[in-house]
N, C-alpha and C. Protein backbone atom coordinates (compact mmCIF):
# COMPACT_ATOMS: atom_id res chain seq x y z
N UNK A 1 3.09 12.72 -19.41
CA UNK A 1 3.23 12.43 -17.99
C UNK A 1 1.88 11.98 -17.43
N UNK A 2 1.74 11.32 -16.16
CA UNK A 2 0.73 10.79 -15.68
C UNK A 2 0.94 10.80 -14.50
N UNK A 3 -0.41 10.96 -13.59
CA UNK A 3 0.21 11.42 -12.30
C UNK A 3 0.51 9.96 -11.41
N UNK A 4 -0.22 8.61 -11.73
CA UNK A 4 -0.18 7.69 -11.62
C UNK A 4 1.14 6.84 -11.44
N UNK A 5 2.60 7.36 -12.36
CA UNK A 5 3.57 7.06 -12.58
C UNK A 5 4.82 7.81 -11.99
N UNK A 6 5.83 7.05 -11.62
CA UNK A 6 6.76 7.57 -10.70
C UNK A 6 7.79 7.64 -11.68
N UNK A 7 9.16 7.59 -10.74
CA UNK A 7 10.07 7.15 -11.80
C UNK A 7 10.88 5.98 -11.64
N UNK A 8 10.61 5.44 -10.82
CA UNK A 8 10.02 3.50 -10.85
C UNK A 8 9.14 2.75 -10.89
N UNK A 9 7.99 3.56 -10.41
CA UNK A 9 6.79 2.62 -10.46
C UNK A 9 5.73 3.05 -11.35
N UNK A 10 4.69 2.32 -11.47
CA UNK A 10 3.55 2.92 -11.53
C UNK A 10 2.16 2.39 -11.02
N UNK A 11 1.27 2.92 -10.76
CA UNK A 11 0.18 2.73 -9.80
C UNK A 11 -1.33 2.20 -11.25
N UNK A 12 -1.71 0.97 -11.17
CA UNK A 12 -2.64 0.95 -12.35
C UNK A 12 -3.67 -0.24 -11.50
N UNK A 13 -4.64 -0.16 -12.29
CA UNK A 13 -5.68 -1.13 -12.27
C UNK A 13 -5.13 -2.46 -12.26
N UNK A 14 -5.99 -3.81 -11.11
CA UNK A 14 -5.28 -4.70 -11.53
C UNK A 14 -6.63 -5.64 -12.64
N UNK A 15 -5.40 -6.01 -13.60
CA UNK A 15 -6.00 -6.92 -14.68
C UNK A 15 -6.14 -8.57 -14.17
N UNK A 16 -6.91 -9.03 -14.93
CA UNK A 16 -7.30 -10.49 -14.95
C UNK A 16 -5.49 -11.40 -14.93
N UNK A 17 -4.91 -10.89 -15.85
CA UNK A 17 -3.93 -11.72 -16.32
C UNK A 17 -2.54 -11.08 -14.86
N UNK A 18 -3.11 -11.17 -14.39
CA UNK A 18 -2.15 -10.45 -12.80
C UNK A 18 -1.97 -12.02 -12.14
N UNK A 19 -3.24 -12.46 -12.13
CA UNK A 19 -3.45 -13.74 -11.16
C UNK A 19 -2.43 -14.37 -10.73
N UNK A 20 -1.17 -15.00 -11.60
CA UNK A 20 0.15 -15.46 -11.35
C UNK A 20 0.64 -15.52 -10.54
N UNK A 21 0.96 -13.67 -11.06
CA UNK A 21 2.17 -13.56 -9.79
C UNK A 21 1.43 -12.81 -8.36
N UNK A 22 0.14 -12.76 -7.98
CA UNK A 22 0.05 -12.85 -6.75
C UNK A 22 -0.49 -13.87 -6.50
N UNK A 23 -0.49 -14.95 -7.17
CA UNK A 23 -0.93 -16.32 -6.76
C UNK A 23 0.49 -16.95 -6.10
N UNK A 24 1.33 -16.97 -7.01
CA UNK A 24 3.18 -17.06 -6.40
C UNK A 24 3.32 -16.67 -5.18
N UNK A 25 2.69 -15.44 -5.10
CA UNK A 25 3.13 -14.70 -3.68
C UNK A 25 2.41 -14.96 -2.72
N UNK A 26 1.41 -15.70 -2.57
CA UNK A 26 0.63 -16.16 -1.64
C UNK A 26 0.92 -17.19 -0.87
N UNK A 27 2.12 -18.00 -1.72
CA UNK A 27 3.08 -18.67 -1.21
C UNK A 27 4.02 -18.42 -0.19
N UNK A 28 4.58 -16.68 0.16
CA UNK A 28 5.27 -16.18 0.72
C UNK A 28 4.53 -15.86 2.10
N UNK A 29 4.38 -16.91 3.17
CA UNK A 29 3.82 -16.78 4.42
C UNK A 29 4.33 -15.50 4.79
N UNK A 30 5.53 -15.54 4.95
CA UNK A 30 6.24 -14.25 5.92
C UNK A 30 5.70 -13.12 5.20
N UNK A 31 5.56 -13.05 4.18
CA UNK A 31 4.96 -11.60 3.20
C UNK A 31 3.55 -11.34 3.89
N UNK A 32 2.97 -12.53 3.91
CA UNK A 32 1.55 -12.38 3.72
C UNK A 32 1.61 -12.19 5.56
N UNK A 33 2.31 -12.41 6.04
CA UNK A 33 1.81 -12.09 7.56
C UNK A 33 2.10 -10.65 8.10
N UNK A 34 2.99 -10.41 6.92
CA UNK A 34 3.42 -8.73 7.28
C UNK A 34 2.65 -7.88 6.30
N UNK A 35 1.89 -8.14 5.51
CA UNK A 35 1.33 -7.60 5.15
C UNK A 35 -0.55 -7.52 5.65
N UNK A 36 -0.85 -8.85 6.54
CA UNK A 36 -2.14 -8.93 6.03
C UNK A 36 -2.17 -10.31 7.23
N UNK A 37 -2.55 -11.29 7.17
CA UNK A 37 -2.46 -12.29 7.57
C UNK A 37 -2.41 -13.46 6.47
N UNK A 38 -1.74 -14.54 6.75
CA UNK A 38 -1.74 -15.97 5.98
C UNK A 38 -3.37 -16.64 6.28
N UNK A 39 -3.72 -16.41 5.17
CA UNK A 39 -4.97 -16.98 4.50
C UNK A 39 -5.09 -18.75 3.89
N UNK A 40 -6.07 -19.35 4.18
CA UNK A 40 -5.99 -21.08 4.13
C UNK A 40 -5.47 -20.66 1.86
N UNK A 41 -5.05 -21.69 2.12
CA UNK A 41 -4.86 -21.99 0.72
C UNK A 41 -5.57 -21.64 -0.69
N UNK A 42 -5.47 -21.11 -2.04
CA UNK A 42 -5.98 -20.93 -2.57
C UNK A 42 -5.90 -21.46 -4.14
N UNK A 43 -6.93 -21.98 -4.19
CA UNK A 43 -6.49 -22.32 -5.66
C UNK A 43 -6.50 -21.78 -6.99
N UNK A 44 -5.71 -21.91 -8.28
CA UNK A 44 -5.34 -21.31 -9.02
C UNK A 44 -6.57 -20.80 -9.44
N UNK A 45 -7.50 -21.41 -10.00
CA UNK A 45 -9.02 -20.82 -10.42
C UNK A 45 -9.58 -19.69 -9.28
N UNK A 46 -9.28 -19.77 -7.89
CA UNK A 46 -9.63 -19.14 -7.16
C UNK A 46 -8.76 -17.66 -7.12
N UNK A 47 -7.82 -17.48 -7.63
CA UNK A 47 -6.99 -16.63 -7.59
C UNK A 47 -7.16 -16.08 -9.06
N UNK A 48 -7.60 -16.78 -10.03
CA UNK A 48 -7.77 -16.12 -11.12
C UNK A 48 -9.43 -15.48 -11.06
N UNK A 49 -10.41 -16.06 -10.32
CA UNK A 49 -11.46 -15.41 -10.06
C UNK A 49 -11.29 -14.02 -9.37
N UNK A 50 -10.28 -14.39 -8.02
CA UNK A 50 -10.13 -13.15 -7.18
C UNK A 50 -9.53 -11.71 -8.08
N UNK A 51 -8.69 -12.13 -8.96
CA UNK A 51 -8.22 -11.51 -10.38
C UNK A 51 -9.10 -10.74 -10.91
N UNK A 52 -10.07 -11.25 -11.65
CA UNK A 52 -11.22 -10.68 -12.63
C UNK A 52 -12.25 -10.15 -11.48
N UNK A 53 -12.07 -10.43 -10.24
CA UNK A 53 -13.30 -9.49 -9.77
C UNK A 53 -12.68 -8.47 -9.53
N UNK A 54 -11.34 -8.36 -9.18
CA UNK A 54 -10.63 -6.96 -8.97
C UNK A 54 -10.80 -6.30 -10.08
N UNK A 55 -10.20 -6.74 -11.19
CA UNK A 55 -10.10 -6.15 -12.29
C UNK A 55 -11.42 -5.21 -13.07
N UNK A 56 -12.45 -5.86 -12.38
CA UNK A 56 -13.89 -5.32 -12.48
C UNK A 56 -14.71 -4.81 -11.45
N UNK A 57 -13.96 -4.61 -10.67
CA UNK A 57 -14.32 -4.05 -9.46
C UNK A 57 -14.45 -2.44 -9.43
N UNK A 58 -15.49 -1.64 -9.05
CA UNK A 58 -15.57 -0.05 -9.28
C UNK A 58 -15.28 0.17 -7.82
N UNK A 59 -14.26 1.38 -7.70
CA UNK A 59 -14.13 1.69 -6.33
C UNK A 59 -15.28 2.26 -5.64
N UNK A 60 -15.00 1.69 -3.93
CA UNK A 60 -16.34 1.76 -3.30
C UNK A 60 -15.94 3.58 -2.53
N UNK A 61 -16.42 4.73 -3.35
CA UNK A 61 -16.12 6.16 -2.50
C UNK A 61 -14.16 5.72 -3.11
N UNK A 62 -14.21 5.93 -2.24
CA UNK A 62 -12.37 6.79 -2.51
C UNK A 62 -11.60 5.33 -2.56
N UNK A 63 -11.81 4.30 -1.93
CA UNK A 63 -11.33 3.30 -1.49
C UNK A 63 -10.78 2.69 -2.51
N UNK A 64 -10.04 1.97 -3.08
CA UNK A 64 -9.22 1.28 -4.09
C UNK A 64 -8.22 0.68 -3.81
N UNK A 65 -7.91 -0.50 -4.57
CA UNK A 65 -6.55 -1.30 -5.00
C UNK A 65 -5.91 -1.19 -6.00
N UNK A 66 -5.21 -0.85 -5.88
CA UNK A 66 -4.06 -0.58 -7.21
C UNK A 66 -2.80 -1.72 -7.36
N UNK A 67 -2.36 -2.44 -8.80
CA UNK A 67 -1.55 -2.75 -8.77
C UNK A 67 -0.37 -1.86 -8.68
N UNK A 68 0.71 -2.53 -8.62
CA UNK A 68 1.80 -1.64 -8.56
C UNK A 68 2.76 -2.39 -9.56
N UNK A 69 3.56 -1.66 -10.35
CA UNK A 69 4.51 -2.03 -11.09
C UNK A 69 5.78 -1.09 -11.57
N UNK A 70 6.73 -1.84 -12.30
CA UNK A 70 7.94 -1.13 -12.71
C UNK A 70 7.34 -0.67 -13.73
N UNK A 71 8.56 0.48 -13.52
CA UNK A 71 7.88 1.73 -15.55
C UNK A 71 8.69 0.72 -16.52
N UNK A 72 8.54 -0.48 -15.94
CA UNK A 72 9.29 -1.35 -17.46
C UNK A 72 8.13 -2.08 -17.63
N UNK A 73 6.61 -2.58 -16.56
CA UNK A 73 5.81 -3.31 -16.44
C UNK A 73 6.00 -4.17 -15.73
N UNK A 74 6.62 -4.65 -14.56
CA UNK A 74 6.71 -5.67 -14.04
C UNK A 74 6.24 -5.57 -12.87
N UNK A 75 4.92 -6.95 -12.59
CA UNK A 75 4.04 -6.41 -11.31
C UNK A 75 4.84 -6.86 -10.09
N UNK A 76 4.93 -6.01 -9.36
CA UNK A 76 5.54 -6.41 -7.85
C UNK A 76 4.82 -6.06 -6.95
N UNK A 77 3.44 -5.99 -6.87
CA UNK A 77 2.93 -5.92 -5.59
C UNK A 77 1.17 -5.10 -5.47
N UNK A 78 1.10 -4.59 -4.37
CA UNK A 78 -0.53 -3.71 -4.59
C UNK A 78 -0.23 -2.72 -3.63
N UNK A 79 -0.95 -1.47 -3.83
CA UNK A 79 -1.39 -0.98 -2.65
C UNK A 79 -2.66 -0.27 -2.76
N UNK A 80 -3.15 -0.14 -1.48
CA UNK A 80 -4.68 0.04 -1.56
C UNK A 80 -5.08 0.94 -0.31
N UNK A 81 -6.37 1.41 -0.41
CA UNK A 81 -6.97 2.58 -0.26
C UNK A 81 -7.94 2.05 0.97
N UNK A 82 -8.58 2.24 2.07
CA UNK A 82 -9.78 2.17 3.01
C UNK A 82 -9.70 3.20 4.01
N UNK A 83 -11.39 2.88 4.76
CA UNK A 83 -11.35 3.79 5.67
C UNK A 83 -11.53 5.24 5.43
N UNK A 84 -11.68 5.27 3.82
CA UNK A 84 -11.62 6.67 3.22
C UNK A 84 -13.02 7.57 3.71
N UNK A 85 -12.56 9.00 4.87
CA UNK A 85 -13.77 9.42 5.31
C UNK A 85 -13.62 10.97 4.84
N UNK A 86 -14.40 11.24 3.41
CA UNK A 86 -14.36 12.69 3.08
C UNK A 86 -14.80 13.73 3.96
N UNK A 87 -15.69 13.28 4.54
CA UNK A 87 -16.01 14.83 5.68
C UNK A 87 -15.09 14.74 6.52
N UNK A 88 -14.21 14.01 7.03
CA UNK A 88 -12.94 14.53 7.86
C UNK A 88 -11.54 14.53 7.15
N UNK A 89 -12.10 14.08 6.24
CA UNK A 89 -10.41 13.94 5.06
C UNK A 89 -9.54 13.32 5.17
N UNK A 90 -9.53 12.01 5.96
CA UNK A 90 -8.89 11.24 6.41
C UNK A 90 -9.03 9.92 5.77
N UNK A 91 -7.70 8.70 5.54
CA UNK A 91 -7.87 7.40 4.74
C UNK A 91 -6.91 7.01 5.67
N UNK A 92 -6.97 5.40 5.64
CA UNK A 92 -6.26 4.12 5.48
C UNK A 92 -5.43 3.90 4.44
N UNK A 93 -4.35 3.16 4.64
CA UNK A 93 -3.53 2.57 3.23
C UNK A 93 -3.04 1.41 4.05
N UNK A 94 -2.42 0.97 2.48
CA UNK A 94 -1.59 -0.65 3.14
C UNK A 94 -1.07 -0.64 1.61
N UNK A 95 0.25 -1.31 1.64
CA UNK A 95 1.19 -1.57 0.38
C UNK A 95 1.53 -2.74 0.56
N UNK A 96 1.78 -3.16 -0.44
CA UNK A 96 2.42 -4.83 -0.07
C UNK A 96 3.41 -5.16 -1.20
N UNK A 97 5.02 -5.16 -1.24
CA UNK A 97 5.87 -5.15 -2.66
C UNK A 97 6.02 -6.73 -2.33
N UNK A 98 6.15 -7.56 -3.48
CA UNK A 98 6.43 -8.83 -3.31
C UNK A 98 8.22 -8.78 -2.74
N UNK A 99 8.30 -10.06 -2.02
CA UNK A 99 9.45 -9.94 -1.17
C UNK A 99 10.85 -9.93 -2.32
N UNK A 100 10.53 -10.69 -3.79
CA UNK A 100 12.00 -10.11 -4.26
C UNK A 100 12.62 -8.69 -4.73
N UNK A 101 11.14 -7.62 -4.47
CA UNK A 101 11.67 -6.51 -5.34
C UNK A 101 11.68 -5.30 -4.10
N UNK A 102 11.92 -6.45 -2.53
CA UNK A 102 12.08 -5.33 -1.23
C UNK A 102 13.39 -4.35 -1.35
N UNK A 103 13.24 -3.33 -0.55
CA UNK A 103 14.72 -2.68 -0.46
C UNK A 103 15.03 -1.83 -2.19
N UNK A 104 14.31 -1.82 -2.69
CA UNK A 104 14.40 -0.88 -4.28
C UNK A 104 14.00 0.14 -4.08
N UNK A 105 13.25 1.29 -3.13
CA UNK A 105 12.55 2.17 -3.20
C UNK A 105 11.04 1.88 -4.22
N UNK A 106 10.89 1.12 -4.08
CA UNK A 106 9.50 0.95 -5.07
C UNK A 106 8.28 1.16 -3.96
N UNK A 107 8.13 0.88 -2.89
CA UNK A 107 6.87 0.89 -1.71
C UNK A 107 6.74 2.16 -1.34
N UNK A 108 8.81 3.13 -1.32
CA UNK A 108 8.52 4.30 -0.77
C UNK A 108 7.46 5.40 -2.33
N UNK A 109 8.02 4.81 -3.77
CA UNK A 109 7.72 5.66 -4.50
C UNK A 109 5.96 5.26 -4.54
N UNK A 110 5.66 4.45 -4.62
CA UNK A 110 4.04 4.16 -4.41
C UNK A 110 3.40 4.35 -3.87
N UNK A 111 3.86 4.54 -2.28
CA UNK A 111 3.07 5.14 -1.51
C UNK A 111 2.91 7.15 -1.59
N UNK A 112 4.30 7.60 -1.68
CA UNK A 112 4.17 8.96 -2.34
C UNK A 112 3.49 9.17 -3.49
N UNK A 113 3.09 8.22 -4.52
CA UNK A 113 1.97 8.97 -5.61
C UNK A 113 0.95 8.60 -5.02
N UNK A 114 0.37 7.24 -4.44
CA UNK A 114 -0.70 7.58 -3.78
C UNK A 114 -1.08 8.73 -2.91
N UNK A 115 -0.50 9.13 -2.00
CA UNK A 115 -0.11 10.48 -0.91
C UNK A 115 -0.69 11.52 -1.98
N UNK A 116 0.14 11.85 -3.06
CA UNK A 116 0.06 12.86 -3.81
C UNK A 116 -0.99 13.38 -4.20
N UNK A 117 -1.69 11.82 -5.00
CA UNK A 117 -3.32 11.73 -5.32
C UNK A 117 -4.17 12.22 -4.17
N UNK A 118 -3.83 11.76 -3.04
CA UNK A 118 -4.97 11.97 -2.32
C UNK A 118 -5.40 13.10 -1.50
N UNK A 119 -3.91 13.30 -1.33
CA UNK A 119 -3.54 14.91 -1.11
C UNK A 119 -4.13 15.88 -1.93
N UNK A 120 -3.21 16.00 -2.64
CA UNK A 120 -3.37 17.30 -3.93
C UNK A 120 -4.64 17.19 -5.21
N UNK A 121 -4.85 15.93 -4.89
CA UNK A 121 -6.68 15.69 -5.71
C UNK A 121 -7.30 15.63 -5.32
N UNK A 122 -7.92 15.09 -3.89
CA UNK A 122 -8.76 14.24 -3.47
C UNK A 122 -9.07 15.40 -2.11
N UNK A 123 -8.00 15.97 -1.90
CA UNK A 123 -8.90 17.20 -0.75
C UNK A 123 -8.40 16.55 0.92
N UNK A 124 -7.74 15.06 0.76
CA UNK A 124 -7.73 14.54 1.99
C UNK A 124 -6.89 15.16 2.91
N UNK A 125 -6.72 14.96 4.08
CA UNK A 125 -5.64 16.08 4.94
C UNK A 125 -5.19 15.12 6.06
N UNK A 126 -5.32 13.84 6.34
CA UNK A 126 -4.37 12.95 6.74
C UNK A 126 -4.84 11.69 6.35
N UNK A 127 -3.13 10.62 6.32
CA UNK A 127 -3.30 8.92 5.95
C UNK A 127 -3.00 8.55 7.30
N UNK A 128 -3.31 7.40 7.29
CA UNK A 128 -2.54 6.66 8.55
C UNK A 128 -2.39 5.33 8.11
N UNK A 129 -1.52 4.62 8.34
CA UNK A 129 -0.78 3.12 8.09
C UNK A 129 -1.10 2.69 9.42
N UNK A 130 -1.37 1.59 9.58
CA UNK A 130 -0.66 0.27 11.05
C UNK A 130 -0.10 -0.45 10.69
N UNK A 131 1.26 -0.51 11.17
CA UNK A 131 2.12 -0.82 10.97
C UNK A 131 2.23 -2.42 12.15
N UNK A 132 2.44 -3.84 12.05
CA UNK A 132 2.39 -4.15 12.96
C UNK A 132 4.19 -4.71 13.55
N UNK A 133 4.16 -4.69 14.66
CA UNK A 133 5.47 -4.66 15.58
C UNK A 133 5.97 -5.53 15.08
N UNK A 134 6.29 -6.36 14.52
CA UNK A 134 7.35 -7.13 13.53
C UNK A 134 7.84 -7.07 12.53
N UNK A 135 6.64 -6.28 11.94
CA UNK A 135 7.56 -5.75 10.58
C UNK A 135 8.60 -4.51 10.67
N UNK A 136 9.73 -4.73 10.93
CA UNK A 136 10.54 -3.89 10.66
C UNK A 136 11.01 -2.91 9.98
N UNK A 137 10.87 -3.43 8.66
CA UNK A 137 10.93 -2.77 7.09
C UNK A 137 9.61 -2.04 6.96
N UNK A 138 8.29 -2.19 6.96
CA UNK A 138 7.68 -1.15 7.09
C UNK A 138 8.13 -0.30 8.28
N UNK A 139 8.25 0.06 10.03
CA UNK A 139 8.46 0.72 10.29
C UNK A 139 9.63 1.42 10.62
N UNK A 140 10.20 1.40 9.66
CA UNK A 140 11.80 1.98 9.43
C UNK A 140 11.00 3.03 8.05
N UNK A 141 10.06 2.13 6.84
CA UNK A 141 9.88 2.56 5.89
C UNK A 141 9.31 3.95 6.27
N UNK A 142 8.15 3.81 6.95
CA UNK A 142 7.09 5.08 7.85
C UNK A 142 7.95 5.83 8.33
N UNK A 143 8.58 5.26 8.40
CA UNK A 143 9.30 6.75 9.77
C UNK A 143 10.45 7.48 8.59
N UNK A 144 11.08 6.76 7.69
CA UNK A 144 11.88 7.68 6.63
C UNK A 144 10.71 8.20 6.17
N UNK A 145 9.89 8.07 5.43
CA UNK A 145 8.91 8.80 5.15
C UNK A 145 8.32 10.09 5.48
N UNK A 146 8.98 10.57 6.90
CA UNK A 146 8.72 11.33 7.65
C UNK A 146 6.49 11.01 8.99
N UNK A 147 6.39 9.87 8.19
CA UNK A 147 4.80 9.31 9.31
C UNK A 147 5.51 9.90 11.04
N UNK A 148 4.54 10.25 11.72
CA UNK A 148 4.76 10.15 13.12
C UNK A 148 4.07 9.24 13.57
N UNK A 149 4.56 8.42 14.68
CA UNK A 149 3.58 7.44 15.17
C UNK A 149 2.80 7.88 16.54
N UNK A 150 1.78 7.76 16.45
CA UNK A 150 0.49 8.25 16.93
C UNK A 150 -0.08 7.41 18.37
N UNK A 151 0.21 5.90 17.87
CA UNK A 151 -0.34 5.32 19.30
C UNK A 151 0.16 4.00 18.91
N UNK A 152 0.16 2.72 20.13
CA UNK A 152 0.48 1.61 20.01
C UNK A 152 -0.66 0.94 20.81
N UNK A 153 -1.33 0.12 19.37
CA UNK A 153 -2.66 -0.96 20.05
C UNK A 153 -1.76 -2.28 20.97
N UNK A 154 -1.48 -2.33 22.25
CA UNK A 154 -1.22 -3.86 22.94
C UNK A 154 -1.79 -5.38 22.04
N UNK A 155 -1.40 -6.37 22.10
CA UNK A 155 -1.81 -7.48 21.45
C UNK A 155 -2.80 -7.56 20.61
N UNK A 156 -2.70 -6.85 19.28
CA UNK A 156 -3.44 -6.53 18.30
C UNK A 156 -3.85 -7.97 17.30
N UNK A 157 -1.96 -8.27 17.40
CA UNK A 157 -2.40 -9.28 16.09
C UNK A 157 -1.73 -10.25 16.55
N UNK A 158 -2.25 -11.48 16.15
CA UNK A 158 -1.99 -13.19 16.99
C UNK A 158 -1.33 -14.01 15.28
N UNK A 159 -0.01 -13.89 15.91
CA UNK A 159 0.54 -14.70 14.98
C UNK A 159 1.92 -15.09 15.19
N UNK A 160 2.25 -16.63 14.57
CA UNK A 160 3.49 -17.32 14.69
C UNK A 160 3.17 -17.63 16.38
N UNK A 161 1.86 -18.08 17.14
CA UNK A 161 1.80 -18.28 18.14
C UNK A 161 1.80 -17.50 19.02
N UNK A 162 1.77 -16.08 19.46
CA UNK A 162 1.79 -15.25 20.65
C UNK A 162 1.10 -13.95 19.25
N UNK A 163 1.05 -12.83 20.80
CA UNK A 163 0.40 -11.53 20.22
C UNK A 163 1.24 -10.36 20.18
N UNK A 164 1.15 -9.62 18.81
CA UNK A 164 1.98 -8.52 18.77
C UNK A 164 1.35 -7.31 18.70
N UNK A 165 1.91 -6.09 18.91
CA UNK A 165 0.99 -4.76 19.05
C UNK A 165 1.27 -4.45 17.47
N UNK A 166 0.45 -3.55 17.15
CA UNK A 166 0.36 -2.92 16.01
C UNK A 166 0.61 -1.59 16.44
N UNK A 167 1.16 -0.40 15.34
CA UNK A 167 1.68 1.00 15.95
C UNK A 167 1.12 1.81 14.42
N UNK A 168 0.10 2.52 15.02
CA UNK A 168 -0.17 3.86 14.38
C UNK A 168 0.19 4.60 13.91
N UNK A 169 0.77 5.03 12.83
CA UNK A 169 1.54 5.90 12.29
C UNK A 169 0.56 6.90 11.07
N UNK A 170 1.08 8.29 11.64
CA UNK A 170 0.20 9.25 10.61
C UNK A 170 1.39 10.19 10.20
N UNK A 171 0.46 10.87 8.78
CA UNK A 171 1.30 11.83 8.07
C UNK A 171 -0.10 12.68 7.61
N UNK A 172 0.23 14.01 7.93
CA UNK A 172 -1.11 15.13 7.70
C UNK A 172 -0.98 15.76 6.08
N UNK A 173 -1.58 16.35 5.21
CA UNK A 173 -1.31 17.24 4.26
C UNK A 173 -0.18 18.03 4.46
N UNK A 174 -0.42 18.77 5.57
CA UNK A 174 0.78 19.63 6.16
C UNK A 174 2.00 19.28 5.97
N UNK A 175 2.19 18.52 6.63
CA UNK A 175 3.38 17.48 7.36
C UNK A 175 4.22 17.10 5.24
N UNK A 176 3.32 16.63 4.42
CA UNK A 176 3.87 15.98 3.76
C UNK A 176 4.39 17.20 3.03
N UNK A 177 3.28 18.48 2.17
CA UNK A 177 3.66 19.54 1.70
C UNK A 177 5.28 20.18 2.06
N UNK A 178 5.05 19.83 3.07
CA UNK A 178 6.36 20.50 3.91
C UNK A 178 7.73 19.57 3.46
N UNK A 179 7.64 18.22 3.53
CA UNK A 179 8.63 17.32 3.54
C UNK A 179 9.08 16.98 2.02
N UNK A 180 7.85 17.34 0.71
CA UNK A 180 7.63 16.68 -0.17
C UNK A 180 7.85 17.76 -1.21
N UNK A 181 7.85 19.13 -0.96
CA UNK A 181 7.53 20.41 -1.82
C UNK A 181 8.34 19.99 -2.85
N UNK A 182 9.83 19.81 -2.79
CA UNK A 182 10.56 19.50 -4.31
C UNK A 182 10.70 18.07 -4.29
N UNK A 183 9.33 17.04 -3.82
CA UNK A 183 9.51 15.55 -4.83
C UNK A 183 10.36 16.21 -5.90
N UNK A 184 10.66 14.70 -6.33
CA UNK A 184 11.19 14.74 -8.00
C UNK A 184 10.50 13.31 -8.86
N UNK A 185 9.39 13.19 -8.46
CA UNK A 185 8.24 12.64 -8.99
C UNK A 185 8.14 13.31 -10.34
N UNK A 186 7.75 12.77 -11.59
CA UNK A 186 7.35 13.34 -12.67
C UNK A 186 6.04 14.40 -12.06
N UNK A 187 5.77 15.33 -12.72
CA UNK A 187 4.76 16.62 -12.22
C UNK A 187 3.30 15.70 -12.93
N UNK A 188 2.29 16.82 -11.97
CA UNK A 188 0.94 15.76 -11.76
C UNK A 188 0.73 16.30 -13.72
N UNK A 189 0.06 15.08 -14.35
CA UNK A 189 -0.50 15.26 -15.86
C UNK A 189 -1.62 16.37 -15.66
């Protein structure tokens, strides 16, 4: 067992030979605006560079990107780590599943082993997501999750032409212990 691994996903380093398929997906405006913003164009060498520096990249403190994949190997997406502040025990996250493998439970199981890690290893005692007001599917996702939402920033983010708020959403150690006691996550290695 590995604590890294769900029982769909698993959470790993991303490799050089990744480049592909988030080069594919960079293609997916609507992805990339709900996840992040649509970025000018990139080219294949540029995406295979962005590749190998991840792949060689040492996390900065707690902070990290993780690919994400099926326990069969198939990469569908990232999620990643910031904002990580040990003297208050508090992090950032953001997930991003590529848009054909939405609606599988794969974002909810990735984000719970991350949770888990950071929780039950790492000493942290709350995450918080921003979620921004258009994405739907994340905040339907947060809120099954049991996240409470915390606050709503007014015209945060400027896109598709006008401004949308972004909404705060947190989940404490507490909060998850409580919600999470019988996961059925494989047990930590």
């Amino acid at each position: 067992m590995n604590i890294w691994t769900g029982n769909k996903v698993r959470l790993r380093a991303i490799v050089p030979t990744d480049w592909d398929k988030f080069h594919a997906n960079d293609y997916d405006s609507d992805c990339a605006r709900s996840c992040d913003v649509i970025y000018f164009p990139r080219s294949e060498d540029g995406t295979k560079y962005w590749a190998e520096q991840q792949a060689s990249q040492k996390p900065e403190g707690d902070a990290i990107m993780l690919a994400v994949e099926t326990v069969e190997g198939v990469l569908i997406g990232s999620i990643s780590t910031h904002s990580c502040d040990p003297r208050h025990g508090t992090f950032k996250y953001g997930v991003a599943i590529f848009r054909e493998y939405w609606r599988n439970g794969y974002a909810s199981e990735a984000i719970l082993l991350l949770l888990r890690y950071y929780f039950e290893e790492l000493r942290y005692q709350k995450a918080t997501a921003h979620i921004y007001a258009f994405n739907e599917g994340s905040l339907a996702l947060h809120k099954r999750l049991g996240f409470v939402q915390e606050g709503q920033l007014r015209n945060m983010i400027f896109t598709k032409g006008r401004h949308f708020d972004e909404y705060v959403f947190g989940l404490t150690a507490g909060e998850y212990a409580q919600l999470y006691r019988n996961l059925s996550l494989p047990p930590n290695a």
